[in-house]
N, C-alpha and C. Protein backbone atom coordinates (compact mmCIF):
# COMPACT_ATOMS: atom_id res chain seq x y z
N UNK A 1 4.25 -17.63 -9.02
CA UNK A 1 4.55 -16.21 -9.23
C UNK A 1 3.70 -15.36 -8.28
N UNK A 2 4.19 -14.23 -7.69
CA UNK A 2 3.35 -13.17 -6.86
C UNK A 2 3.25 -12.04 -7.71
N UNK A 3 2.03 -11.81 -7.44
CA UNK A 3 1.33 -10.33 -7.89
C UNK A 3 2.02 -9.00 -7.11
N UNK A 4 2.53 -7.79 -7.13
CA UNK A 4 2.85 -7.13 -6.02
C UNK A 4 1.53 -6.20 -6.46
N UNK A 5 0.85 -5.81 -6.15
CA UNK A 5 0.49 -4.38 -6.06
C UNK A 5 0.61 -3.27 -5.58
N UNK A 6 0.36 -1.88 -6.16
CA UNK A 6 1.09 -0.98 -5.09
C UNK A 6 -0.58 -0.31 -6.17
N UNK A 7 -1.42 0.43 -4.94
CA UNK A 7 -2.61 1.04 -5.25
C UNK A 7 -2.39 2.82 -5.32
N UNK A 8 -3.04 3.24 -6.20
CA UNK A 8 -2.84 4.87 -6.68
C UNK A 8 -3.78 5.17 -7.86
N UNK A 9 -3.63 6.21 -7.95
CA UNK A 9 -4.83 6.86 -9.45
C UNK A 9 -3.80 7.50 -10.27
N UNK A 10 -3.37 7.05 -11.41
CA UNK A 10 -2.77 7.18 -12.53
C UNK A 10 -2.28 8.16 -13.57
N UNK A 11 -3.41 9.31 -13.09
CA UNK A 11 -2.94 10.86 -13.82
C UNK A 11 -1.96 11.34 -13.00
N UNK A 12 -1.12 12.34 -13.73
CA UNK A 12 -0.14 13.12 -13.19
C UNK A 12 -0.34 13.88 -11.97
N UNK A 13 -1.56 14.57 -11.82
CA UNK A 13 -1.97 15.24 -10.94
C UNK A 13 -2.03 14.52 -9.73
N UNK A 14 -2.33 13.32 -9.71
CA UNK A 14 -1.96 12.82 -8.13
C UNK A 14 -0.58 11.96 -7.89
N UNK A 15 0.21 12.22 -8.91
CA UNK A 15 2.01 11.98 -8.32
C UNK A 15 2.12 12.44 -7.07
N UNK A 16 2.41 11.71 -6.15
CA UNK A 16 3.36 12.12 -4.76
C UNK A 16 2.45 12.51 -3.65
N UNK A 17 0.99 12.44 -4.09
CA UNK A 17 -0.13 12.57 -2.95
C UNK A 17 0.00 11.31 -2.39
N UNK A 18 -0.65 11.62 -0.71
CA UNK A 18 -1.24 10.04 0.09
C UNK A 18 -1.59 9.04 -0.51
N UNK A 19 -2.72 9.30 -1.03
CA UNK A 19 -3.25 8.18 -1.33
C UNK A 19 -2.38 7.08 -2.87
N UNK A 20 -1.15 7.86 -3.32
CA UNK A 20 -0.66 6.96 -4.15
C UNK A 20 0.60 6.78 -3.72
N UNK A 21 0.55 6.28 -2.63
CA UNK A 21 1.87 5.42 -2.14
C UNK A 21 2.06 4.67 -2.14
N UNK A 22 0.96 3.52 -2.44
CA UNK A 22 1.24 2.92 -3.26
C UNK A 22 2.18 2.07 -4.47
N UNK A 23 1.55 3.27 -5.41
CA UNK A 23 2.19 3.31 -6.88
C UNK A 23 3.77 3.65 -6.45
N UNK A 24 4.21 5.24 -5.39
CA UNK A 24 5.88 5.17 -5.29
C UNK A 24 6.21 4.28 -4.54
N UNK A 25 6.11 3.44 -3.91
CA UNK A 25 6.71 1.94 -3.28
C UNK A 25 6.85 1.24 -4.80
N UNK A 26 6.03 0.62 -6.12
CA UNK A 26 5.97 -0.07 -6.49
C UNK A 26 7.24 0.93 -7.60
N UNK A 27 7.33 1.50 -7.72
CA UNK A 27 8.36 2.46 -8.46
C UNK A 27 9.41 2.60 -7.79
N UNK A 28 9.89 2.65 -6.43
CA UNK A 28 11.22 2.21 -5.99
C UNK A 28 11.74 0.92 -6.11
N UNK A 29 10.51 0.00 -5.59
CA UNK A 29 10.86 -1.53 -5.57
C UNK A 29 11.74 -1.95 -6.73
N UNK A 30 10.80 -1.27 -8.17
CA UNK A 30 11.12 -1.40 -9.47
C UNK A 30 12.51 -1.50 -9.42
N UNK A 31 13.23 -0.01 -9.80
CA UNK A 31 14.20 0.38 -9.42
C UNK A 31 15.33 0.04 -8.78
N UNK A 32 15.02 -0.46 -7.28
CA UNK A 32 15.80 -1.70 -6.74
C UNK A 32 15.79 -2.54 -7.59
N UNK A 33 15.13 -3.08 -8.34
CA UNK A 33 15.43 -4.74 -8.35
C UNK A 33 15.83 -4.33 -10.52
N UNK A 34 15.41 -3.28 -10.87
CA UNK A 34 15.56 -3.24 -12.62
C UNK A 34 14.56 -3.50 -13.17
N UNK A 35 13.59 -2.98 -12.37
CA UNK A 35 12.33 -4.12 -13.11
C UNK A 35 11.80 -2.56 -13.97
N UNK A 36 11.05 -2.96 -14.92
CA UNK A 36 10.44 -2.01 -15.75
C UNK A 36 9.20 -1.98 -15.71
N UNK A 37 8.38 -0.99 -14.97
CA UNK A 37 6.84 -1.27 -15.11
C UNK A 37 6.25 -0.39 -16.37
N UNK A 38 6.47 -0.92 -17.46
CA UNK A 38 5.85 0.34 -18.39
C UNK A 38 5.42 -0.89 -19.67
N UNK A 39 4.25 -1.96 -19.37
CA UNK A 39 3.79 -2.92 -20.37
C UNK A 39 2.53 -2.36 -19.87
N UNK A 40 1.32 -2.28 -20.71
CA UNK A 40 0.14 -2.03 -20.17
C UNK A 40 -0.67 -3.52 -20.95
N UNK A 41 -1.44 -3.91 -19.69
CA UNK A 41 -1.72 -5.13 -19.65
C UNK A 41 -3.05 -5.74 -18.24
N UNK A 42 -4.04 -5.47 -19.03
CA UNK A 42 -5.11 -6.23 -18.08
C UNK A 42 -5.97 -4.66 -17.20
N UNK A 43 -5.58 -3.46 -18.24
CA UNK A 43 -5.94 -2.41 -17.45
C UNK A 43 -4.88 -1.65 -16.11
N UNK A 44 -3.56 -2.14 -16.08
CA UNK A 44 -2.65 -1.84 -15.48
C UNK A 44 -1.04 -1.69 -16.19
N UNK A 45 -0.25 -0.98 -15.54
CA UNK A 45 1.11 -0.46 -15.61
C UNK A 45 1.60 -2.40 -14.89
N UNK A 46 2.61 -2.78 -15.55
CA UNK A 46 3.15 -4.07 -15.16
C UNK A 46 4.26 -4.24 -15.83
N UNK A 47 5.22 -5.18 -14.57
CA UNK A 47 6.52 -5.54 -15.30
C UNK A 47 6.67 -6.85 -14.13
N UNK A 48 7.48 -7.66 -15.32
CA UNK A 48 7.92 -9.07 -14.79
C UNK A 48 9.17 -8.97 -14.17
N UNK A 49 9.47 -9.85 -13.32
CA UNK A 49 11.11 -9.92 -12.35
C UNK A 49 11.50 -10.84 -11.47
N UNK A 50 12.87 -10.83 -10.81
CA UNK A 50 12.47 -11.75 -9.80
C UNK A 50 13.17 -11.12 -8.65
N UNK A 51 12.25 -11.17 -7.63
CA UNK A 51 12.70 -10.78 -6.03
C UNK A 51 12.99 -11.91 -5.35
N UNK A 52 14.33 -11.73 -4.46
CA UNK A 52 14.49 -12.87 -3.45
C UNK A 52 14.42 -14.41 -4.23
N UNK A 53 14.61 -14.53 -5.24
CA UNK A 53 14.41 -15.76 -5.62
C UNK A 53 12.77 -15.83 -6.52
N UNK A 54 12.23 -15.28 -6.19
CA UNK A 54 10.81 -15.31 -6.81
C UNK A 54 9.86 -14.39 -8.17
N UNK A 55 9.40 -14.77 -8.70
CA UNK A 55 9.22 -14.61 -9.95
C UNK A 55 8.08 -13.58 -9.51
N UNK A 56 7.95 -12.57 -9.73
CA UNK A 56 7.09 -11.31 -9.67
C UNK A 56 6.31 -10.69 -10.67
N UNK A 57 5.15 -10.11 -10.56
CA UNK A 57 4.98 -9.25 -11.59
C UNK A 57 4.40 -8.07 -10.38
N UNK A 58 5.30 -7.08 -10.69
CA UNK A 58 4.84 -5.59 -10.43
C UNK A 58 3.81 -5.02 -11.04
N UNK A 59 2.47 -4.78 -10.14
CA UNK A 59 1.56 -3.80 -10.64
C UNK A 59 1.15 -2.44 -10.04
N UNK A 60 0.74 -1.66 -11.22
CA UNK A 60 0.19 -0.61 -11.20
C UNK A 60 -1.28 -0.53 -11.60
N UNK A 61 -2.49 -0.59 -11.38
CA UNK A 61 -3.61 -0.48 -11.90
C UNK A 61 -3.94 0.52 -12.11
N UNK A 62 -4.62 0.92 -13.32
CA UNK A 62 -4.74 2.21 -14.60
C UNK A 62 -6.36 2.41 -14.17
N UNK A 63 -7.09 2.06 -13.65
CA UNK A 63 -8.64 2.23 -13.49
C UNK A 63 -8.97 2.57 -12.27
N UNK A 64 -7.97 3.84 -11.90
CA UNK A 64 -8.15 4.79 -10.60
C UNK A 64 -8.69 3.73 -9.10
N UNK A 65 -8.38 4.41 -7.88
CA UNK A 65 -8.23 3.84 -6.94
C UNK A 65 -9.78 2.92 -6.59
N UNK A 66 -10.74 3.43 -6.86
CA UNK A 66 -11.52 2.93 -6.42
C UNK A 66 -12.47 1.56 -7.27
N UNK A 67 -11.73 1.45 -8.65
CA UNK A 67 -11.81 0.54 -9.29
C UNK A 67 -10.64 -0.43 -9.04
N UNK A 68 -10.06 -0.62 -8.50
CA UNK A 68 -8.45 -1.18 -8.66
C UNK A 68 -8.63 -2.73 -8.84
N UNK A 69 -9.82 -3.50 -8.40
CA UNK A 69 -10.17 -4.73 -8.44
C UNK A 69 -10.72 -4.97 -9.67
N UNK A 70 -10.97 -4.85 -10.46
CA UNK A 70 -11.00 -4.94 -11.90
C UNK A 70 -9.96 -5.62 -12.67
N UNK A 71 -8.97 -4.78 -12.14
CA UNK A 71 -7.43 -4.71 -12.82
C UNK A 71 -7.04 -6.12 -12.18
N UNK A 72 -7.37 -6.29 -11.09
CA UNK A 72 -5.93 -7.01 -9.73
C UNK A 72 -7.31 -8.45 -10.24
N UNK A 73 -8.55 -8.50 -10.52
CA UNK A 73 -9.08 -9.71 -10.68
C UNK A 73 -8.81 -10.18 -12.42
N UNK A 74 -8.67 -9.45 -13.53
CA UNK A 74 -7.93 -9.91 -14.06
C UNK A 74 -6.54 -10.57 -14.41
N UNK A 75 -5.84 -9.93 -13.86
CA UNK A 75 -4.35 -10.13 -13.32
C UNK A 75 -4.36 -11.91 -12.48
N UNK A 76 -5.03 -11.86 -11.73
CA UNK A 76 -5.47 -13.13 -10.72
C UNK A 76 -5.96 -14.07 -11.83
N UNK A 77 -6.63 -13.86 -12.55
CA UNK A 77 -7.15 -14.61 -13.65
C UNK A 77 -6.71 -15.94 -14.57
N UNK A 78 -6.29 -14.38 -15.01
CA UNK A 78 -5.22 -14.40 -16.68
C UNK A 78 -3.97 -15.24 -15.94
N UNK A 79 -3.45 -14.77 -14.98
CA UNK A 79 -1.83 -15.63 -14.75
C UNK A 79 -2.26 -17.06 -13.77
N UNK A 80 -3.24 -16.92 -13.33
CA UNK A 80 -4.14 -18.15 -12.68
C UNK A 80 -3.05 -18.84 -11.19
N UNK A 81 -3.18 -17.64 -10.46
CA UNK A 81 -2.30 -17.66 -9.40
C UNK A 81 -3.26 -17.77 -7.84
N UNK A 82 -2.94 -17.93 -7.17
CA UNK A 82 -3.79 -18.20 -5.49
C UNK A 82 -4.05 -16.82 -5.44
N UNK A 83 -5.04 -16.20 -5.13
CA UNK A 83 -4.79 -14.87 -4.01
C UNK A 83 -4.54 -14.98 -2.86
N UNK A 84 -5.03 -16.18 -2.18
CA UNK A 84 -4.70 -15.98 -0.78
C UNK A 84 -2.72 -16.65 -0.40
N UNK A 85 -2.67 -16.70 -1.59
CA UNK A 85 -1.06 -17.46 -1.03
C UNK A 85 -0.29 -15.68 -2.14
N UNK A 86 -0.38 -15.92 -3.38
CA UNK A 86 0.57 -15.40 -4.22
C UNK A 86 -0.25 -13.17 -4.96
N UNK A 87 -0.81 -13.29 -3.58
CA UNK A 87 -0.89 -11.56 -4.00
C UNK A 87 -1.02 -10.92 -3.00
N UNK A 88 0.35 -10.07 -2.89
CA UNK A 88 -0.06 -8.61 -1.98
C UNK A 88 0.03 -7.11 -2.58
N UNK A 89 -0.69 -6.57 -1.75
CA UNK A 89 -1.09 -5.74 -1.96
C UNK A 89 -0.41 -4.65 -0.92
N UNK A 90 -0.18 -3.11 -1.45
CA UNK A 90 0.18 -1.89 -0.56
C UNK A 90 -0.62 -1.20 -1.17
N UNK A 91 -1.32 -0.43 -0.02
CA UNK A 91 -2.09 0.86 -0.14
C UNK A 91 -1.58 1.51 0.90
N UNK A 92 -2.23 2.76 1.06
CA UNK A 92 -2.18 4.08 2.26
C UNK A 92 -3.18 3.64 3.03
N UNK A 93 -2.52 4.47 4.57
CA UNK A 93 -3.40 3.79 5.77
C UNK A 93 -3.51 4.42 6.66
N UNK A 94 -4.61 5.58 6.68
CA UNK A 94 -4.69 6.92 7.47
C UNK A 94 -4.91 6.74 8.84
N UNK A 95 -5.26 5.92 9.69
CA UNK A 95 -5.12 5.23 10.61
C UNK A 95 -3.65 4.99 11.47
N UNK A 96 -2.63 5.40 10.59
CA UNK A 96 -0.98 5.02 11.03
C UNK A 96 -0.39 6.30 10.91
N UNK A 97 0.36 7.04 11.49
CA UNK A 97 1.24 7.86 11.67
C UNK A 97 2.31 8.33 10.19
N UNK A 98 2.05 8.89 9.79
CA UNK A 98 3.43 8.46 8.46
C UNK A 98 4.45 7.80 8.81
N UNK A 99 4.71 6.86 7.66
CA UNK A 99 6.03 5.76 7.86
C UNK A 99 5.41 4.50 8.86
N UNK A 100 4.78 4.53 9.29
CA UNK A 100 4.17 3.55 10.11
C UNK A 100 3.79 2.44 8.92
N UNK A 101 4.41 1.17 9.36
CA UNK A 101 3.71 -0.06 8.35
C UNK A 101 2.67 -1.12 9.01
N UNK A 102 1.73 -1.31 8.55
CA UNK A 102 1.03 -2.59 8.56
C UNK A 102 0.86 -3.55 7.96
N UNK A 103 1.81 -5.06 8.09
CA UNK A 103 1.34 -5.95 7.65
C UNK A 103 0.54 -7.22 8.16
N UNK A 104 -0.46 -7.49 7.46
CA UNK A 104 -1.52 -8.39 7.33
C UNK A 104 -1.86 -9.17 6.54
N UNK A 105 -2.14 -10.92 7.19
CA UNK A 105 -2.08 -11.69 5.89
C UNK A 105 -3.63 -12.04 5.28
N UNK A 106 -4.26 -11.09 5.82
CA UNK A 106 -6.00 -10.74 5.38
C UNK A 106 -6.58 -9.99 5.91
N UNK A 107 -8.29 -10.02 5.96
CA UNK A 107 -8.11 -8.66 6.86
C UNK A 107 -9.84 -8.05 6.02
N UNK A 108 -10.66 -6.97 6.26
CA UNK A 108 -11.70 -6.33 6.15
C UNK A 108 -10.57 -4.98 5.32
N UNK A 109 -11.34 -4.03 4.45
CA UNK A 109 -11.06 -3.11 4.05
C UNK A 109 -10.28 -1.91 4.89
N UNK A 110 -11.21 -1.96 5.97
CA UNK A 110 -11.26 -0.93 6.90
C UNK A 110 -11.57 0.02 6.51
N UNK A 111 -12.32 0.55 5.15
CA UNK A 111 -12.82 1.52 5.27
C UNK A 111 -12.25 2.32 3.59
N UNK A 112 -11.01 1.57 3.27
CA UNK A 112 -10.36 2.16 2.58
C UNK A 112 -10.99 1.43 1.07
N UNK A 113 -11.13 2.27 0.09
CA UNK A 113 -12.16 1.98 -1.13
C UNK A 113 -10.79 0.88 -2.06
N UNK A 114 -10.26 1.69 -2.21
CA UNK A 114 -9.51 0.26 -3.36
C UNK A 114 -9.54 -1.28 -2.54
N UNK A 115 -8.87 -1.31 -1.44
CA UNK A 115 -8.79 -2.24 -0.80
C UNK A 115 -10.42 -3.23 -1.42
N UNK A 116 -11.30 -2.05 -0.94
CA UNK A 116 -12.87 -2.75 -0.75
C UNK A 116 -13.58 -3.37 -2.40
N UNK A 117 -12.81 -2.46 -3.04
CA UNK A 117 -12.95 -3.01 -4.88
C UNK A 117 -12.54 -4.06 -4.86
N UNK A 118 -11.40 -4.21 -4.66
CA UNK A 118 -10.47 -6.11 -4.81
C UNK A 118 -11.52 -6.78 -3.97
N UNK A 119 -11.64 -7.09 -2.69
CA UNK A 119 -11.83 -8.05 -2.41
C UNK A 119 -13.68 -7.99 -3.10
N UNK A 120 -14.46 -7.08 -3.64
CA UNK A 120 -15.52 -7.81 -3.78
C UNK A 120 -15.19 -8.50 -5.35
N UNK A 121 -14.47 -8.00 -6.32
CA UNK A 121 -14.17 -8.51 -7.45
C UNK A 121 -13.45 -9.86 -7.32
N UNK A 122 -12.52 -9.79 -6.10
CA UNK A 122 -11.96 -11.31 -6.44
C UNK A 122 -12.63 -12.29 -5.43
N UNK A 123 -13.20 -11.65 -4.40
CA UNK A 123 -14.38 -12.75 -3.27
C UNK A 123 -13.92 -13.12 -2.14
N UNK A 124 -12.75 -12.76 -2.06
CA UNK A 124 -11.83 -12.96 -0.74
C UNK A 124 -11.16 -11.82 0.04
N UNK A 125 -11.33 -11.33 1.50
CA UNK A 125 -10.51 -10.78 1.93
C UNK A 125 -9.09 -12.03 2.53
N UNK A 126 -8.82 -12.97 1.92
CA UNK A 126 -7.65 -13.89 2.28
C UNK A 126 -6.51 -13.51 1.43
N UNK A 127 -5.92 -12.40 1.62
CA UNK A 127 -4.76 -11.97 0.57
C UNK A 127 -3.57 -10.73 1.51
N UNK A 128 -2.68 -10.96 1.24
CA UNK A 128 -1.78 -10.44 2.30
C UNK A 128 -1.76 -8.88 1.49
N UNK A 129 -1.43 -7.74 2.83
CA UNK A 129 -1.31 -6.68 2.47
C UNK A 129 -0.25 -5.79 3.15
N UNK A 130 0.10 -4.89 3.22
CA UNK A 130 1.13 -4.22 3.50
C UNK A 130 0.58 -2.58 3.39
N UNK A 131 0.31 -2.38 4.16
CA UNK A 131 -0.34 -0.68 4.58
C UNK A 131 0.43 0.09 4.90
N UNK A 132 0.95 1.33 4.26
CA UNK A 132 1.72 2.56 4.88
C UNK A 132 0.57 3.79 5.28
N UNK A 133 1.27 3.95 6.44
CA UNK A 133 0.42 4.97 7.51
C UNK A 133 1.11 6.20 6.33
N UNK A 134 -0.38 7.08 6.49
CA UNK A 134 0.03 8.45 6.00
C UNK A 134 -0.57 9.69 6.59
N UNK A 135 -0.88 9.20 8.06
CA UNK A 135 -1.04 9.82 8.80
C UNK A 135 -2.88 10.60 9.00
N UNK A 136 -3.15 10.67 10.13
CA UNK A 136 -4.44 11.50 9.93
C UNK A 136 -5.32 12.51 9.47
N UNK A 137 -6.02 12.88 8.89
CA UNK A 137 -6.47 14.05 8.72
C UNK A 137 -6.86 15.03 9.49
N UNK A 138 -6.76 16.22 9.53
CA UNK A 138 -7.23 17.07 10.29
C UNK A 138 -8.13 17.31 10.59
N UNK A 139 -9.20 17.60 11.70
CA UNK A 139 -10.25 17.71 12.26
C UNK A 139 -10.76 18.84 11.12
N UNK A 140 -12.39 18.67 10.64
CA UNK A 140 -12.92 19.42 9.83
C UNK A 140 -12.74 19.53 8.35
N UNK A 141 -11.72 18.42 8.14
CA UNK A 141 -10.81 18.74 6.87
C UNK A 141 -11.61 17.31 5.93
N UNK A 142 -11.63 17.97 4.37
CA UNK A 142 -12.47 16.88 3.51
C UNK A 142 -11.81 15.58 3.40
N UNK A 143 -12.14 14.36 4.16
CA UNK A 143 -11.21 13.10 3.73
C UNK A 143 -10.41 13.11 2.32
N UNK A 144 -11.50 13.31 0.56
CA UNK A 144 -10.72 13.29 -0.31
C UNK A 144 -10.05 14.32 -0.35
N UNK A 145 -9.87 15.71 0.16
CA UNK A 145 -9.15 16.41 -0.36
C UNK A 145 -7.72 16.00 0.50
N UNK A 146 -8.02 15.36 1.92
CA UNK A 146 -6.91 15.19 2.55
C UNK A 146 -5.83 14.06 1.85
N UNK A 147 -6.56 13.04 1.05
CA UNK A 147 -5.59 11.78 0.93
C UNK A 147 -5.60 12.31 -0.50
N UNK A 148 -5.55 13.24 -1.46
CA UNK A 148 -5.03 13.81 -2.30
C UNK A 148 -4.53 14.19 -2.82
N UNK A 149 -4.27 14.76 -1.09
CA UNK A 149 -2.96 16.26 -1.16
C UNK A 149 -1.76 15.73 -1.12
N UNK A 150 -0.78 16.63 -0.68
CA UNK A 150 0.64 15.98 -0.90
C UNK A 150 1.23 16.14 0.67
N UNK A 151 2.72 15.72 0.70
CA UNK A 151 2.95 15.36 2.55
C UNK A 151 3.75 16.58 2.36
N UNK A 152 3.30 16.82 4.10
CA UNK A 152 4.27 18.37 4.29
C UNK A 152 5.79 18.22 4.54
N UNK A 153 6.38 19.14 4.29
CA UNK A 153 8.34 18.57 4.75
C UNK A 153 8.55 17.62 5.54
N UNK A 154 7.74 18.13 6.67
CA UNK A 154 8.32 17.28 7.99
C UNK A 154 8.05 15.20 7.49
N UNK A 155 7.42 15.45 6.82
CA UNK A 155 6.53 13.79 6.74
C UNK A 155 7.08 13.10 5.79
N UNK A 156 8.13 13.73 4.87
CA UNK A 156 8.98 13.17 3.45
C UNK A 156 10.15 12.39 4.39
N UNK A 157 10.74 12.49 5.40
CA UNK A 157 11.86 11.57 5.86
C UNK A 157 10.77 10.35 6.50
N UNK A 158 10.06 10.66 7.49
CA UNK A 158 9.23 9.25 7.58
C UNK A 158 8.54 8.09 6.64
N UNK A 159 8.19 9.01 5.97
CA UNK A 159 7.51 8.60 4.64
C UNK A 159 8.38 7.75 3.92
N UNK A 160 9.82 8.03 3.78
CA UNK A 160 10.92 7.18 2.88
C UNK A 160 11.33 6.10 3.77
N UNK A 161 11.41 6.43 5.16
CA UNK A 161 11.24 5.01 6.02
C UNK A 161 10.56 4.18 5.87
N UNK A 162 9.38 4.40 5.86
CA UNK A 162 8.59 3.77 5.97
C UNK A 162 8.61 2.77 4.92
N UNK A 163 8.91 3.09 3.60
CA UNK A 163 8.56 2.66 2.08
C UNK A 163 9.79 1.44 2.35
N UNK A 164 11.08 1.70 2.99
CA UNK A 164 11.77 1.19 2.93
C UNK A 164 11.91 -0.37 3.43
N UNK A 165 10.99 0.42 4.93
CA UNK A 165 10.63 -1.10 6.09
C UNK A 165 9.97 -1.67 5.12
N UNK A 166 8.70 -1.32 4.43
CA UNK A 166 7.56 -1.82 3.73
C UNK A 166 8.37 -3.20 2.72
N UNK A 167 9.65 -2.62 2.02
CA UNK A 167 10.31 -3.12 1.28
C UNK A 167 10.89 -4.44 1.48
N UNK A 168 11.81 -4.21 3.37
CA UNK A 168 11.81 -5.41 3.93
C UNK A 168 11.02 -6.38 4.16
N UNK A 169 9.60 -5.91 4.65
CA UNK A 169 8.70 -6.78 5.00
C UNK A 169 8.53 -7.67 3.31
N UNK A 170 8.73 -6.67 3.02
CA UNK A 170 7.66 -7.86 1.70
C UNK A 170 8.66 -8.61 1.29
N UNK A 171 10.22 -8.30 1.72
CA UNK A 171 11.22 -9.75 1.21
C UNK A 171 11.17 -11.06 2.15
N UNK A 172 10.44 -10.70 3.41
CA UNK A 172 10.05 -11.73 4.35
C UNK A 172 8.94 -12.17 3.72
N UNK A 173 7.59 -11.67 3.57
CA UNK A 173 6.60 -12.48 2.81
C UNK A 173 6.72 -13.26 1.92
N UNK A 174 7.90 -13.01 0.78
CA UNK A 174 8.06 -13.63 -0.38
C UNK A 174 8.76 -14.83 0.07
N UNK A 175 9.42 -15.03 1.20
CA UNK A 175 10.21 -16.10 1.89
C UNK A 175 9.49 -16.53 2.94
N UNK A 176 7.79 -16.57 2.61
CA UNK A 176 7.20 -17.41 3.82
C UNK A 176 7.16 -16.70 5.22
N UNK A 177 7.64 -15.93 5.47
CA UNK A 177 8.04 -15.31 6.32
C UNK A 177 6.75 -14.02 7.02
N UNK A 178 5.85 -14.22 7.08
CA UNK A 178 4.42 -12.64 6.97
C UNK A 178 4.75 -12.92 8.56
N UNK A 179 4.80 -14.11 9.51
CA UNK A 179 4.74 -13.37 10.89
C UNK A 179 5.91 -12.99 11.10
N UNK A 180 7.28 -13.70 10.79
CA UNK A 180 8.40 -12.63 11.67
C UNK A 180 8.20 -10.87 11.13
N UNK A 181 7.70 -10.61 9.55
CA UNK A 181 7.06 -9.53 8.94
C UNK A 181 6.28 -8.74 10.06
N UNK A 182 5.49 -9.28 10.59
CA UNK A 182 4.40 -8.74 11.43
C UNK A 182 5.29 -8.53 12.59
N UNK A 183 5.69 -9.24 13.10
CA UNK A 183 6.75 -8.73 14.62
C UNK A 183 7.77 -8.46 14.27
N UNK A 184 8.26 -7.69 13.20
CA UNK A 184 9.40 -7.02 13.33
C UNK A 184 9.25 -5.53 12.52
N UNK A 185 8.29 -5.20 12.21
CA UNK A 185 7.68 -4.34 11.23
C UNK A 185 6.49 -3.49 11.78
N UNK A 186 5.44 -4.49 12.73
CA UNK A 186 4.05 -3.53 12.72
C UNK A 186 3.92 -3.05 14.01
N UNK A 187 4.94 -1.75 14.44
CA UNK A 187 5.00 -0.95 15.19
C UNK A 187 3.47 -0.74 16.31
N UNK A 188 3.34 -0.20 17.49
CA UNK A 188 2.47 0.13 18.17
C UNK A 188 2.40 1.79 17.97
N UNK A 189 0.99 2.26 17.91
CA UNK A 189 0.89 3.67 17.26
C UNK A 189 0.66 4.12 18.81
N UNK A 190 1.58 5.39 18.86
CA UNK A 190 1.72 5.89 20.07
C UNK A 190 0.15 6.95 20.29
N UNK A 191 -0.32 6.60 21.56
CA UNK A 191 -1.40 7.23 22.33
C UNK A 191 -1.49 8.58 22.10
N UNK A 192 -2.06 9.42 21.44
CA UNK A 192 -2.12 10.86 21.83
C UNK A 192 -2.37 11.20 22.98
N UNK A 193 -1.65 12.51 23.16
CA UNK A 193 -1.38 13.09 24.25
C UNK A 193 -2.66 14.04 24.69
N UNK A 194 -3.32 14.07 25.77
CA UNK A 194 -4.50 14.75 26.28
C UNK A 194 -4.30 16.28 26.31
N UNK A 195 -4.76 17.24 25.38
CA UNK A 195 -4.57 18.12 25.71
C UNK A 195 -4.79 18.88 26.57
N UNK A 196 -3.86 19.83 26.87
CA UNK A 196 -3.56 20.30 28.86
C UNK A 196 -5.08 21.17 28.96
N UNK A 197 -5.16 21.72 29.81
CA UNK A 197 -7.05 21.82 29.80
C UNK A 197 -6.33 23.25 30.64
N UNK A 198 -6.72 24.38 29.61
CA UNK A 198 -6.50 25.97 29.80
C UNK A 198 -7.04 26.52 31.42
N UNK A 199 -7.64 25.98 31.66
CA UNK A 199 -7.34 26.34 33.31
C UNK A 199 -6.37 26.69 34.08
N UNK A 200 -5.48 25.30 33.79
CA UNK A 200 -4.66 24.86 34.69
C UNK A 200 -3.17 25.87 33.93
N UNK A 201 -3.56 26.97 32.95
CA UNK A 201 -2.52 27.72 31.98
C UNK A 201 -3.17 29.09 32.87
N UNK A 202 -3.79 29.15 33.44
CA UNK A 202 -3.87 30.70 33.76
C UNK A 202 -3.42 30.83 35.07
């Protein structure tokens, strides 16, 4: 059986912000497939199913983002499954453009706190993940207030792309499949452009 996770903080107030994109990937997936995530179990939102042939349990972890390994090392536990073969994981990945996906079949935190909860609770960064870009923050601007907030118009059509590729990839993972996943999915993030130097404007 695979674990899916989809990482987010659980009160109402952060519905539809960055940082719980998570949680709406794991609520479409649902949806696609009929699955019901509404059992609370091990400190998380969870429902059983099967994708592609494979026996799933959809999670949500209830002990906010930066605890999320709590939840995901019980879960690992209790159902007594591999992490490094049978759990992935999606979080947000400010590093990527919105809609931009990254998948990886391990890997360092990079920086990002839930990510960094799991692997010290379960002892391994050997666990596949699936990262949606949600784009950068603005120069001067508070990291938490940025991955908090919610996406501006323009970033809701990328954003549903993105969730969607994310969707494909993970029916390749579940079929063995994480490198054609990786080369057909983890886009090159385009170079910013040098801004023109006001001189050369007068």
């Amino acid at each position: 059986m695979f674990i899916i996770a989809g990482l987010g903080n659980p009160t109402k107030e952060y519905d539809g912000t960055r940082h719980n994109i998570g949680f709406r990937f794991i609520d479409e997936l649902a949806d696609e497939y009929g699955i019901g995530v509404t059992t609370i179990q091990h400190k998380a939102l969870v429902g059983k199913g099967v994708i592609e042939g494979q026996k799933v349990l959809l999670v949500k972890p209830l002990t906010f983002m930066n605890l999320s390994g709590e939840s995901i090392r019980e879960l690992v536990d209790y159902y007594k499954i591999d992490p490094t073969q049978e759990l992935i994981i999606i979080s947000d990945d400010i590093e990527l453009p919105p809609g931009y996906i990254r998948v990886r079949p391990h890997g360092s935190s990079g920086g990002h706190n839930g990510l960094k909860n799991i692997i010290k609770n379960i002892g391994t960064e050997e666990f596949q993940r699936i990262r949606i870009g949600v784009g950068q923050k603005p120069p001067r601007m508070d990291l938490a207030d940025y991955v908090l907030g919610h996406f501006k118009s323009e970033e809701r059509e990328p954003m549903s792309e993105g969730i969607t590729q994310a969707a494909a990839a993970l029916k390749l993972i579940l079929e063995d499949n994480i490198d054609e996943a990786m080369n057909l999915y983890n886009r090159k993030v385009p170079k910013k452009k040098k801004e023109e130097d006001d001189s050369e404007l007068i």
